[in-house]
C-alpha atoms as a PDB file:
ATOM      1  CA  UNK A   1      18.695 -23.668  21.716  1.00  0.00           C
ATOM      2  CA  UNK A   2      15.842 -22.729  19.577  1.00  0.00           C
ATOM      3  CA  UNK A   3      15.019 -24.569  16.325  1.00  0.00           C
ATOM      4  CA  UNK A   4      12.952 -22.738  13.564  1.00  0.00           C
ATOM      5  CA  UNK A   5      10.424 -25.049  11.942  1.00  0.00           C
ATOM      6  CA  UNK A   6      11.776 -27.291   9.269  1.00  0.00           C
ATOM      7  CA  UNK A   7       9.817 -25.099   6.408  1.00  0.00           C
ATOM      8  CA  UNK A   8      11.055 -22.026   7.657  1.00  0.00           C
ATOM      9  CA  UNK A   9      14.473 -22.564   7.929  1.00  0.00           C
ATOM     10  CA  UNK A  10      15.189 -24.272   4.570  1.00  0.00           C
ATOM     11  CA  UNK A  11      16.246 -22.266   1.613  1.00  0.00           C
ATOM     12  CA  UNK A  12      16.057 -22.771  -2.183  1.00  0.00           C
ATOM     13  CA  UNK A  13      19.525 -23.139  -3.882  1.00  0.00           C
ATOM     14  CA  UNK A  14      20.737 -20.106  -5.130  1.00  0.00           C
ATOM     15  CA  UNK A  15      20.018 -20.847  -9.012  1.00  0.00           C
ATOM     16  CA  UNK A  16      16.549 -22.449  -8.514  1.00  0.00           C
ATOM     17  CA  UNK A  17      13.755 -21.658 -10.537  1.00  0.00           C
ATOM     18  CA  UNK A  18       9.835 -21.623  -9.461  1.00  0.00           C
ATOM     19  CA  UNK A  19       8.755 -25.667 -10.401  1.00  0.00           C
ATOM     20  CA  UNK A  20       5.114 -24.694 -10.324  1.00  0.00           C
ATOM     21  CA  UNK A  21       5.901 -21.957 -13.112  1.00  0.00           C
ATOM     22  CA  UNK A  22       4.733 -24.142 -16.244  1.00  0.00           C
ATOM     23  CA  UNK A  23       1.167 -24.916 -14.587  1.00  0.00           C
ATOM     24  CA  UNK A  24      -1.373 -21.785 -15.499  1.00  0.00           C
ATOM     25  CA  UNK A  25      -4.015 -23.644 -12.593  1.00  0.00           C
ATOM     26  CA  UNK A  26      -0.875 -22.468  -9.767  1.00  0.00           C
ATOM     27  CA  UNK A  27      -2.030 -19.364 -10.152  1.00  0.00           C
ATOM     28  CA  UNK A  28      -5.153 -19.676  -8.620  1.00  0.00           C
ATOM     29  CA  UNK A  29      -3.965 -21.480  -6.087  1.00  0.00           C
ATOM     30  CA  UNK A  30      -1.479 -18.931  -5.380  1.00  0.00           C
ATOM     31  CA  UNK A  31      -3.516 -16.436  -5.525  1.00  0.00           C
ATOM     32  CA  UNK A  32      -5.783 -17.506  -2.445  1.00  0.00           C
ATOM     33  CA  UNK A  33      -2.468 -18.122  -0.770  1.00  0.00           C
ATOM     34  CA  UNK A  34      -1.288 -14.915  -1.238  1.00  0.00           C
ATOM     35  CA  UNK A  35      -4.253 -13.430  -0.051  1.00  0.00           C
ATOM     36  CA  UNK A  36      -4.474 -15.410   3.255  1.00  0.00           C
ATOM     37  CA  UNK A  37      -0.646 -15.056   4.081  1.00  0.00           C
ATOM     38  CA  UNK A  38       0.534 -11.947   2.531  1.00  0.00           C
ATOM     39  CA  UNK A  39      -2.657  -9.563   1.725  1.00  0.00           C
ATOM     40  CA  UNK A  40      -3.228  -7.825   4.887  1.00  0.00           C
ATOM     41  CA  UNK A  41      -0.142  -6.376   4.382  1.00  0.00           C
ATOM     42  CA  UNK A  42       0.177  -6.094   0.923  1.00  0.00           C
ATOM     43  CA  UNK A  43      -3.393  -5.981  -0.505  1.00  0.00           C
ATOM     44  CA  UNK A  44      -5.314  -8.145  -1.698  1.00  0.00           C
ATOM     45  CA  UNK A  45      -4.689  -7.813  -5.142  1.00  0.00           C
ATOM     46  CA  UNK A  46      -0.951  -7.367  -4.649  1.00  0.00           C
ATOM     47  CA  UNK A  47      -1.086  -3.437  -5.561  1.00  0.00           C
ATOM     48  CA  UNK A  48       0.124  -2.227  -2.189  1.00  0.00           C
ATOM     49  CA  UNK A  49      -1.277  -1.759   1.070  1.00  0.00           C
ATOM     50  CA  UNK A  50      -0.568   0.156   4.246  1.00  0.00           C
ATOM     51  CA  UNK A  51       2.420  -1.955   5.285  1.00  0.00           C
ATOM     52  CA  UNK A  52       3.906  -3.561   1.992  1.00  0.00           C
ATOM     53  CA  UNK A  53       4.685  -1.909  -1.091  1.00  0.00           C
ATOM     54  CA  UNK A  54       2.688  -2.973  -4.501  1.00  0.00           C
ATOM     55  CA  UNK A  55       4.659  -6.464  -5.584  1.00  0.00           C
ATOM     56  CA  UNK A  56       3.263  -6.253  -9.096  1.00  0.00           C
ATOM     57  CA  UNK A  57       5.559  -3.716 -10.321  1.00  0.00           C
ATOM     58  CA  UNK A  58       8.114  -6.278 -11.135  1.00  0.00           C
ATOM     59  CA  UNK A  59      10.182  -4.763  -8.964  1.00  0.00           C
ATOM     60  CA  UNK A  60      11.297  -6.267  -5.538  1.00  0.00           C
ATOM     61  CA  UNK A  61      14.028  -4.755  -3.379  1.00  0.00           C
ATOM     62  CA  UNK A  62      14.994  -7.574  -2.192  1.00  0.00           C
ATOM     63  CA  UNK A  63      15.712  -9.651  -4.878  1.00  0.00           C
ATOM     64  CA  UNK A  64      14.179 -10.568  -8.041  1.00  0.00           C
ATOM     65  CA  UNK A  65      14.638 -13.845  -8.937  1.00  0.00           C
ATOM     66  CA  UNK A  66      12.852 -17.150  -7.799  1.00  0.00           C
ATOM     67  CA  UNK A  67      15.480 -18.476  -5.473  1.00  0.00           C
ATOM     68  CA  UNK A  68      15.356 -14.526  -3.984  1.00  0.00           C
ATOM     69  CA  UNK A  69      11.722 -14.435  -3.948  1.00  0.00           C
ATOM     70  CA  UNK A  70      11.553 -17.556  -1.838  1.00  0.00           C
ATOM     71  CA  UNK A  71      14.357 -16.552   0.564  1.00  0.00           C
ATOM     72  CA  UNK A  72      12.034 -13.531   1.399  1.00  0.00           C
ATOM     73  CA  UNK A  73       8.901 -14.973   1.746  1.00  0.00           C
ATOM     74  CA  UNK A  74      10.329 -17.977   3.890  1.00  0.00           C
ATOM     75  CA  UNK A  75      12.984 -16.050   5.983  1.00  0.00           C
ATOM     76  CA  UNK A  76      11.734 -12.542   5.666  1.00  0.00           C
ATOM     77  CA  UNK A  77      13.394  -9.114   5.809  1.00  0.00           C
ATOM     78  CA  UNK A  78      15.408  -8.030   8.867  1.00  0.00           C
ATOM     79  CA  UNK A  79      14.811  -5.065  10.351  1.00  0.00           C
ATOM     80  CA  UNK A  80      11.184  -4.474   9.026  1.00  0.00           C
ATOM     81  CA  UNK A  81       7.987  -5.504   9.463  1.00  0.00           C
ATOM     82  CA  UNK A  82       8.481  -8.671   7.017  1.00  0.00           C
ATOM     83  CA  UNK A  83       7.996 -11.339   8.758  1.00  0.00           C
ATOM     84  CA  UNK A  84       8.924 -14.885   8.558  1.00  0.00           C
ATOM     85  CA  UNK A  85       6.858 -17.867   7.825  1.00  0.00           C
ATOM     86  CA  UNK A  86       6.461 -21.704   8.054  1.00  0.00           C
ATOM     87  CA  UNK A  87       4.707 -22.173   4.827  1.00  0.00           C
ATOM     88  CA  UNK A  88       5.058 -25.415   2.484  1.00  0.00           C
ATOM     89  CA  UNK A  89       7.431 -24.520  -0.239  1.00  0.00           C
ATOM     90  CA  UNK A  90       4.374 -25.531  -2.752  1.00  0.00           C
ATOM     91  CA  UNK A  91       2.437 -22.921  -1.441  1.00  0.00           C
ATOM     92  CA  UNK A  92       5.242 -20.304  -1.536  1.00  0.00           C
ATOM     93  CA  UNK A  93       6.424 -21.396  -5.282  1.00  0.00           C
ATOM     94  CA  UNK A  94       2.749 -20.948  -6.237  1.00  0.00           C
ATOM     95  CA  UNK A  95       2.522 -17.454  -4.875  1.00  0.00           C
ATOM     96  CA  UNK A  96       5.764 -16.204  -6.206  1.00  0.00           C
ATOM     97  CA  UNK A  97       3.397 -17.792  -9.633  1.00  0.00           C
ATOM     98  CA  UNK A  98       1.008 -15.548  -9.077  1.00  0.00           C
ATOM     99  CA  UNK A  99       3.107 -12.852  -7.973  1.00  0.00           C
ATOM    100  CA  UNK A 100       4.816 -13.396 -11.616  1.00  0.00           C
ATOM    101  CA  UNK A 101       1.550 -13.470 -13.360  1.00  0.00           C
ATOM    102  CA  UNK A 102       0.764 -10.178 -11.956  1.00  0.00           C
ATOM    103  CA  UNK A 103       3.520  -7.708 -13.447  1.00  0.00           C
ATOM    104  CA  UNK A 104       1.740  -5.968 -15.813  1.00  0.00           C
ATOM    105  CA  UNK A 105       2.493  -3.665 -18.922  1.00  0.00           C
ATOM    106  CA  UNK A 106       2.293  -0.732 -16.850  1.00  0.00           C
ATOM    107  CA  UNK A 107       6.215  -1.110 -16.257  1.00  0.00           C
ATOM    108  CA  UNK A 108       6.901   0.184 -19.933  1.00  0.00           C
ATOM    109  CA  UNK A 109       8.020   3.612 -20.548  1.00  0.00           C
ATOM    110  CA  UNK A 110       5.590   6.587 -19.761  1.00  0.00           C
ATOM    111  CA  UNK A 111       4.598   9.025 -22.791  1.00  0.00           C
ATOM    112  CA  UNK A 112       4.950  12.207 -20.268  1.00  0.00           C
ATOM    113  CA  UNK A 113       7.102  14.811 -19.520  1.00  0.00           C
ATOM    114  CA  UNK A 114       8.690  14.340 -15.685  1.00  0.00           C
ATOM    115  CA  UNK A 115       9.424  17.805 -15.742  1.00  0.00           C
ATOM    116  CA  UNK A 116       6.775  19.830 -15.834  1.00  0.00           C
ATOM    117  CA  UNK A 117       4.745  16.360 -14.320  1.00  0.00           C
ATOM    118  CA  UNK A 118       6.710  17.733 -11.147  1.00  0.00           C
ATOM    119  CA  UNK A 119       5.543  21.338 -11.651  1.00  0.00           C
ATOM    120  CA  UNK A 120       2.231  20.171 -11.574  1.00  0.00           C
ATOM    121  CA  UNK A 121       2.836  18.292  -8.197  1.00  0.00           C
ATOM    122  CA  UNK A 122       4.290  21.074  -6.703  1.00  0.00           C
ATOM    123  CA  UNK A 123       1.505  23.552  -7.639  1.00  0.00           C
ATOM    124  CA  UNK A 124      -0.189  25.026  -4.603  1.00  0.00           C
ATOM    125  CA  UNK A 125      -3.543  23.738  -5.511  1.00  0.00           C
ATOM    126  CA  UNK A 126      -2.233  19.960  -6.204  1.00  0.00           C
ATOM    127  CA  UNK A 127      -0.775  16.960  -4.569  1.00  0.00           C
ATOM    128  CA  UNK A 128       1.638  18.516  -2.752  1.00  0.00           C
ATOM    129  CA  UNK A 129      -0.773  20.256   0.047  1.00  0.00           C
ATOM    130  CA  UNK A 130      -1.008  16.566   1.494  1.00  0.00           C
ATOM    131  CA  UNK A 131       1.687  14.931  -0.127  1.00  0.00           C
ATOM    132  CA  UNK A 132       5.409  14.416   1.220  1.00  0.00           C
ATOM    133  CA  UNK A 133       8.550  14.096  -1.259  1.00  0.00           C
ATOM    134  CA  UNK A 134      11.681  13.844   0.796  1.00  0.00           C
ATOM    135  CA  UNK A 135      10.664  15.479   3.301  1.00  0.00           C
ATOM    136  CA  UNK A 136       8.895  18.562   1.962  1.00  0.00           C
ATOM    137  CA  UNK A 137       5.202  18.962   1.352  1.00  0.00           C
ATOM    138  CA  UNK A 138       1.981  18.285   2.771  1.00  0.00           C
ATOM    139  CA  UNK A 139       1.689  15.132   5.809  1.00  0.00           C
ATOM    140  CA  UNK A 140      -2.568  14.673   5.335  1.00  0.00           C
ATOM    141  CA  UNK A 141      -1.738  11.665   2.606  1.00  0.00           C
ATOM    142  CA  UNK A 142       0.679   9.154   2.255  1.00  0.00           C
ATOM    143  CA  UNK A 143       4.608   9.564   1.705  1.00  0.00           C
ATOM    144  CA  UNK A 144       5.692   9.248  -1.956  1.00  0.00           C
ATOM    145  CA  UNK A 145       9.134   9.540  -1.831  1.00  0.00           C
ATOM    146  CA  UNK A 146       9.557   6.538  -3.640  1.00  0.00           C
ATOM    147  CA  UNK A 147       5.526   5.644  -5.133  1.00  0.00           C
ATOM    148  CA  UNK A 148       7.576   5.077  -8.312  1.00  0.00           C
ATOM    149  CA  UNK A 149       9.114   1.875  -6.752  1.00  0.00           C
ATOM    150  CA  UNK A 150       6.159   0.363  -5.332  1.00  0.00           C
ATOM    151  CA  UNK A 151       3.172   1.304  -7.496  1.00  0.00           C
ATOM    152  CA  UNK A 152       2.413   1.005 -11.041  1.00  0.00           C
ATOM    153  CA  UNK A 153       1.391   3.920 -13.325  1.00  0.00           C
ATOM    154  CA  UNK A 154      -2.370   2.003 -13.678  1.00  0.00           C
ATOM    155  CA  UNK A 155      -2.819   1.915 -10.162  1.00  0.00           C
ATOM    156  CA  UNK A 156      -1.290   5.544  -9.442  1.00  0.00           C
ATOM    157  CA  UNK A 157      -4.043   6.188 -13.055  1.00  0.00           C
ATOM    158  CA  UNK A 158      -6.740   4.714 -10.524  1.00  0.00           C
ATOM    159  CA  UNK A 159      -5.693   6.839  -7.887  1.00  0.00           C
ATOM    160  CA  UNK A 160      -5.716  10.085  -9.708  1.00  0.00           C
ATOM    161  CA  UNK A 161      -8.986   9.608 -11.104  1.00  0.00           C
ATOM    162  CA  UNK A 162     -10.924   8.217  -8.928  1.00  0.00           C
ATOM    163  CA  UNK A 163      -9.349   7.686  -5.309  1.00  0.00           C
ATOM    164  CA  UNK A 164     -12.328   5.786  -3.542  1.00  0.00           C
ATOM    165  CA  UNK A 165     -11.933   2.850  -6.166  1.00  0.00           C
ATOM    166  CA  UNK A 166     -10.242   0.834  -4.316  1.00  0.00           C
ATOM    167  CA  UNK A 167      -9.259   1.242  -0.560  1.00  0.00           C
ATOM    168  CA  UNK A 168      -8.094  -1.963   1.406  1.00  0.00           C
ATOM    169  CA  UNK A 169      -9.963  -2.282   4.018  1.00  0.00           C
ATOM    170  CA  UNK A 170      -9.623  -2.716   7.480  1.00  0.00           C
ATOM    171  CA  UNK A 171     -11.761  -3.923  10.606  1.00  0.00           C
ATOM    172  CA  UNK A 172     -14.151  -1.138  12.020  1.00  0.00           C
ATOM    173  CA  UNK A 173     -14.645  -3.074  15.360  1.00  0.00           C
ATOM    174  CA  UNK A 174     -11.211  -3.256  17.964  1.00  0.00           C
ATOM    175  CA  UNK A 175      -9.353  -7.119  17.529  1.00  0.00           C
ATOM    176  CA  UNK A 176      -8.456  -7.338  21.233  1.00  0.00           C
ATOM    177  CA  UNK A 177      -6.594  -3.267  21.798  1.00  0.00           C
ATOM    178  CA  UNK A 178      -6.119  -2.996  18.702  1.00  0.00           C
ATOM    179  CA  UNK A 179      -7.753  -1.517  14.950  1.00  0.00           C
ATOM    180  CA  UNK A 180      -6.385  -1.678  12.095  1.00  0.00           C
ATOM    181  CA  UNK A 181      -6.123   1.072   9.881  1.00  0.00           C
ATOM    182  CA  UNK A 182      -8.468   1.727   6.578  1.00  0.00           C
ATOM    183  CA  UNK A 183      -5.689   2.732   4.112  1.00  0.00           C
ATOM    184  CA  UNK A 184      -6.655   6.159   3.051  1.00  0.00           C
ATOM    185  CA  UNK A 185      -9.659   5.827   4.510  1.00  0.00           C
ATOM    186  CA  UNK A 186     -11.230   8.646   6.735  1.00  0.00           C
ATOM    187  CA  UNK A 187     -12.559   9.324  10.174  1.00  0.00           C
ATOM    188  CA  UNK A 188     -15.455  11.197  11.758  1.00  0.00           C
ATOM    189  CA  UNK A 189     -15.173  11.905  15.393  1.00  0.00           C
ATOM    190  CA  UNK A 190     -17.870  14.433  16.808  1.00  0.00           C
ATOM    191  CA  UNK A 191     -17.242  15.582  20.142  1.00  0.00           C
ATOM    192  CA  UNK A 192     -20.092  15.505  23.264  1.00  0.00           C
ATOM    193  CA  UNK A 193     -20.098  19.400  22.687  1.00  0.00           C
ATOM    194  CA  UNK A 194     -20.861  18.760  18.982  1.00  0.00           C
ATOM    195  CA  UNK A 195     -17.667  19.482  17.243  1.00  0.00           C
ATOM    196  CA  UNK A 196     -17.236  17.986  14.199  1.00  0.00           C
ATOM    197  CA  UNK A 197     -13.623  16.625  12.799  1.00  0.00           C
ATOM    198  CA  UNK A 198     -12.586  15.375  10.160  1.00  0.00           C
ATOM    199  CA  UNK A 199      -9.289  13.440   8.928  1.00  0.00           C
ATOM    200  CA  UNK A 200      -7.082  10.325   8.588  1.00  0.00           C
ATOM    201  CA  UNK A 201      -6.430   7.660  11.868  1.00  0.00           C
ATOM    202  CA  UNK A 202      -3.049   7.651  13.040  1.00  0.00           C
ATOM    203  CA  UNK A 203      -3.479   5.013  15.939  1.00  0.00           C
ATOM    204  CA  UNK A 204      -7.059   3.651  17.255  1.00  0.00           C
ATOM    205  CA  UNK A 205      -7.345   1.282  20.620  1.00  0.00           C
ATOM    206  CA  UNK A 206     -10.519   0.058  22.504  1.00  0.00           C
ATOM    207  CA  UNK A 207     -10.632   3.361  24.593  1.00  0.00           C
ATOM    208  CA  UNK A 208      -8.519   6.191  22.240  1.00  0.00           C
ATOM    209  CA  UNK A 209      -7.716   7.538  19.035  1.00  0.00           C
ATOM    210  CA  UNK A 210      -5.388   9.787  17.477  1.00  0.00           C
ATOM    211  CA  UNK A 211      -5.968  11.134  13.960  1.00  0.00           C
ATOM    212  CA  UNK A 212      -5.033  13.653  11.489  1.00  0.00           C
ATOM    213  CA  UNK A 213      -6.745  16.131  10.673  1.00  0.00           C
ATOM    214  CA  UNK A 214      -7.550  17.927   7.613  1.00  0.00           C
ATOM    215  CA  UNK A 215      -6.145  21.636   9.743  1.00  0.00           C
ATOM    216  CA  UNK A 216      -2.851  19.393   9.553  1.00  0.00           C
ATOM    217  CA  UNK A 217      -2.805  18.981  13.496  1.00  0.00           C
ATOM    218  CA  UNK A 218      -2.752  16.009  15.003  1.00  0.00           C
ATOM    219  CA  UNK A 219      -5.386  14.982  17.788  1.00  0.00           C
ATOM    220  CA  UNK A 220      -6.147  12.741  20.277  1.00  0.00           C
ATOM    221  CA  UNK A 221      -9.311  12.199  22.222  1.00  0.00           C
ATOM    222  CA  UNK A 222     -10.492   9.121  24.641  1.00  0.00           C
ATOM    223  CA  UNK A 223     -13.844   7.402  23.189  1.00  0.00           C
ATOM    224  CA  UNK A 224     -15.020   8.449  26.810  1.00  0.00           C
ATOM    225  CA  UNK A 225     -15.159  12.265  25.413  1.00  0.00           C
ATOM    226  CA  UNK A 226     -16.529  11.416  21.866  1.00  0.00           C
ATOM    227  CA  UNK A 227     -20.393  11.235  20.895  1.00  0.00           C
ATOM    228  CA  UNK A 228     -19.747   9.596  17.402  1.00  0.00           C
ATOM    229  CA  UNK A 229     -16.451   7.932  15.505  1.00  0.00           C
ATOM    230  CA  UNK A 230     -17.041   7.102  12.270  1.00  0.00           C
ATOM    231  CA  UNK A 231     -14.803   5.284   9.756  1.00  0.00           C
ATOM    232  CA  UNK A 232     -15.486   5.922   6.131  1.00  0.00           C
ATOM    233  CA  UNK A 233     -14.218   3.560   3.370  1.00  0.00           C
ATOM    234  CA  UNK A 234     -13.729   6.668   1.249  1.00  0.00           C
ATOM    235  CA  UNK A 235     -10.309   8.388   0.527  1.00  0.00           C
ATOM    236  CA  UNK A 236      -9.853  12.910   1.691  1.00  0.00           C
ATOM    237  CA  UNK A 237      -8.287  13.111  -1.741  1.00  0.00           C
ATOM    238  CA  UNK A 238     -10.893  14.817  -4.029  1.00  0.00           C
ATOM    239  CA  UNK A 239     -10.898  12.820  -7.669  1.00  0.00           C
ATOM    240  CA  UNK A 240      -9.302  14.504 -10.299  1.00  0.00           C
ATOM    241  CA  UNK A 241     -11.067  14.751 -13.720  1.00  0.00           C
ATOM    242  CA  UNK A 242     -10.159  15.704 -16.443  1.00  0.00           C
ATOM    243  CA  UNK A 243     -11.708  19.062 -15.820  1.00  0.00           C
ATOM    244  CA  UNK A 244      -9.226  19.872 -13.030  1.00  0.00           C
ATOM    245  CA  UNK A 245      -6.126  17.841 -14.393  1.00  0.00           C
ATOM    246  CA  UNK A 246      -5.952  16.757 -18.404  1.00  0.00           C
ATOM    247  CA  UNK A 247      -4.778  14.104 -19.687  1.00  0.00           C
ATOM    248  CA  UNK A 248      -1.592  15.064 -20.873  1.00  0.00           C
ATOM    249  CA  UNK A 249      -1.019  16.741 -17.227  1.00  0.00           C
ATOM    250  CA  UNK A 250      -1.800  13.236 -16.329  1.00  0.00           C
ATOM    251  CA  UNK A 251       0.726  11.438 -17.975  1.00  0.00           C
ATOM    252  CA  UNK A 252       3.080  13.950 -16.944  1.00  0.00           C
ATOM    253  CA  UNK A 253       2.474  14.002 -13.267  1.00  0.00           C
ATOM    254  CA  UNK A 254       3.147  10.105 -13.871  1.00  0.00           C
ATOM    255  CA  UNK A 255       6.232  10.419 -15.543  1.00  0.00           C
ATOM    256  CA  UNK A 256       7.579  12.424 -12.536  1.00  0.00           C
ATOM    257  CA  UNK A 257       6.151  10.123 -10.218  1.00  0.00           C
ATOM    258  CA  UNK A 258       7.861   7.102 -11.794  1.00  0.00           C
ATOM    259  CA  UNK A 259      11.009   8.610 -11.502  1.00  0.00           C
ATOM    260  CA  UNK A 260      10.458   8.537  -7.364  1.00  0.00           C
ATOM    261  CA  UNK A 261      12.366   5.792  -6.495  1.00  0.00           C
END
């Protein structure tokens, strides 16, 4: 019979609230926790990265309140890729601190219109050519079926304007088979016969990769056959001024975009 480590396996009472919540220095201290446990996955900053939705949205699918927060981080979530974790219950009440301290205003009603907000995303010329909504549009960018759930407006504001501000990065050099991925970051391979292409990895090893391209195709050379990769810590997605998109299209693209849930 298998025993999971004493941390792991106990559980805060149903109605217990975060003891560390009074003391402003916890969130420092949960902040470095947070990064070394739960910001590979999550980003660094808590706004999202390319396994773990944003968790300063105030907004957690799993439960919201202290006792809920702590059953996650401890047990995690069946069925994903949330793992569990043998942390000190001081560590985990002082990031579910700074997870509290990092909800910001950005939750409060958006001065847009969703409607035409979702005209403008389905324009031919806008985010829909490499963005996905249930299942229809573009597959170059990421899914935002429900972006309304898992980022906030600033960081989708960010995004917009200028997409390059803040990528999470990833290693460049293989950890044993395996690389992982610069969110929205882009790749360079140039073939031994000097063709160039250009797109988003899928799935890098030691001796392969597979990317997307910006032709929409997917492809997949050995290293063997390759002159040059190149990763870029710089996002396909041109930045949006307010030359090409105003600021009341703006706020309206982000009230539909809340609304994606």
């Amino acid at each position: 019979m298998l025993l999971a480590p004493a941390h792991l396996a106990a559980q805060a009472p149903a109605n217990a609230t975060n003891p560390l919540a009074s003391n402003r220095s916890n969130i420092e201290r949960g902040r470095h926790h947070f990064a070394d446990n739960c910001g590979i996955c999550h980003g660094f900053n808590a706004q999202g990265g390319d396994k773990g939705p944003s968790l300063n949205t105030g907004q957690f699918r799993h439960g919201s309140t202290d006792a809920e927060l702590y059953s996650t981080i401890t047990h995690g979530v069946p069925g994903t890729v949330m793992p569990g974790n043998a942390l000190p219950p001081e560590q985990v009440w002082a990031i579910i601190t700074y997870l509290r301290s990092k909800i910001v205003a950005a939750r409060s009603k958006i001065d847009g219109n969703a409607q035409a907000g979702e005209k403008t995303f389905w324009s031919s010329d806008k985010c829909a050519r490499c963005h996905m909504v249930a299942g229809r549009g573009g597959t170059l960018g990421p899914d935002l079926t429900r972006i309304g759930a898992t980022r906030t407006v600033q960081y989708l504001t960010e995004k917009v304007r200028d997409p390059n501000k803040e990528l999470t990065k990833g290693m460049h050099e293989p950890n044993g088979d395996y690389v992982v991925p610069i969110s929205n970051g882009t790749v360079v391979v140039v073939t031994k016969a000097g063709q160039r292409i250009t797109g988003v990895p899928r799935n890098e090893d030691t001796f392969s990769i597979q990317m997307l391209g910006t032709d929409n195709e997917i492809h997949l050379f050995l290293k063997s056959d390759l002159k040059e990769v190149m990763h870029e810590e710089k996002s396909l997605m041109p930045s949006y001024n307010e030359a090409l998109l105003s600021d009341i299209q703006l706020r309206d693209l982000l009230a539909y975009l809340a609304t994606l849930r």
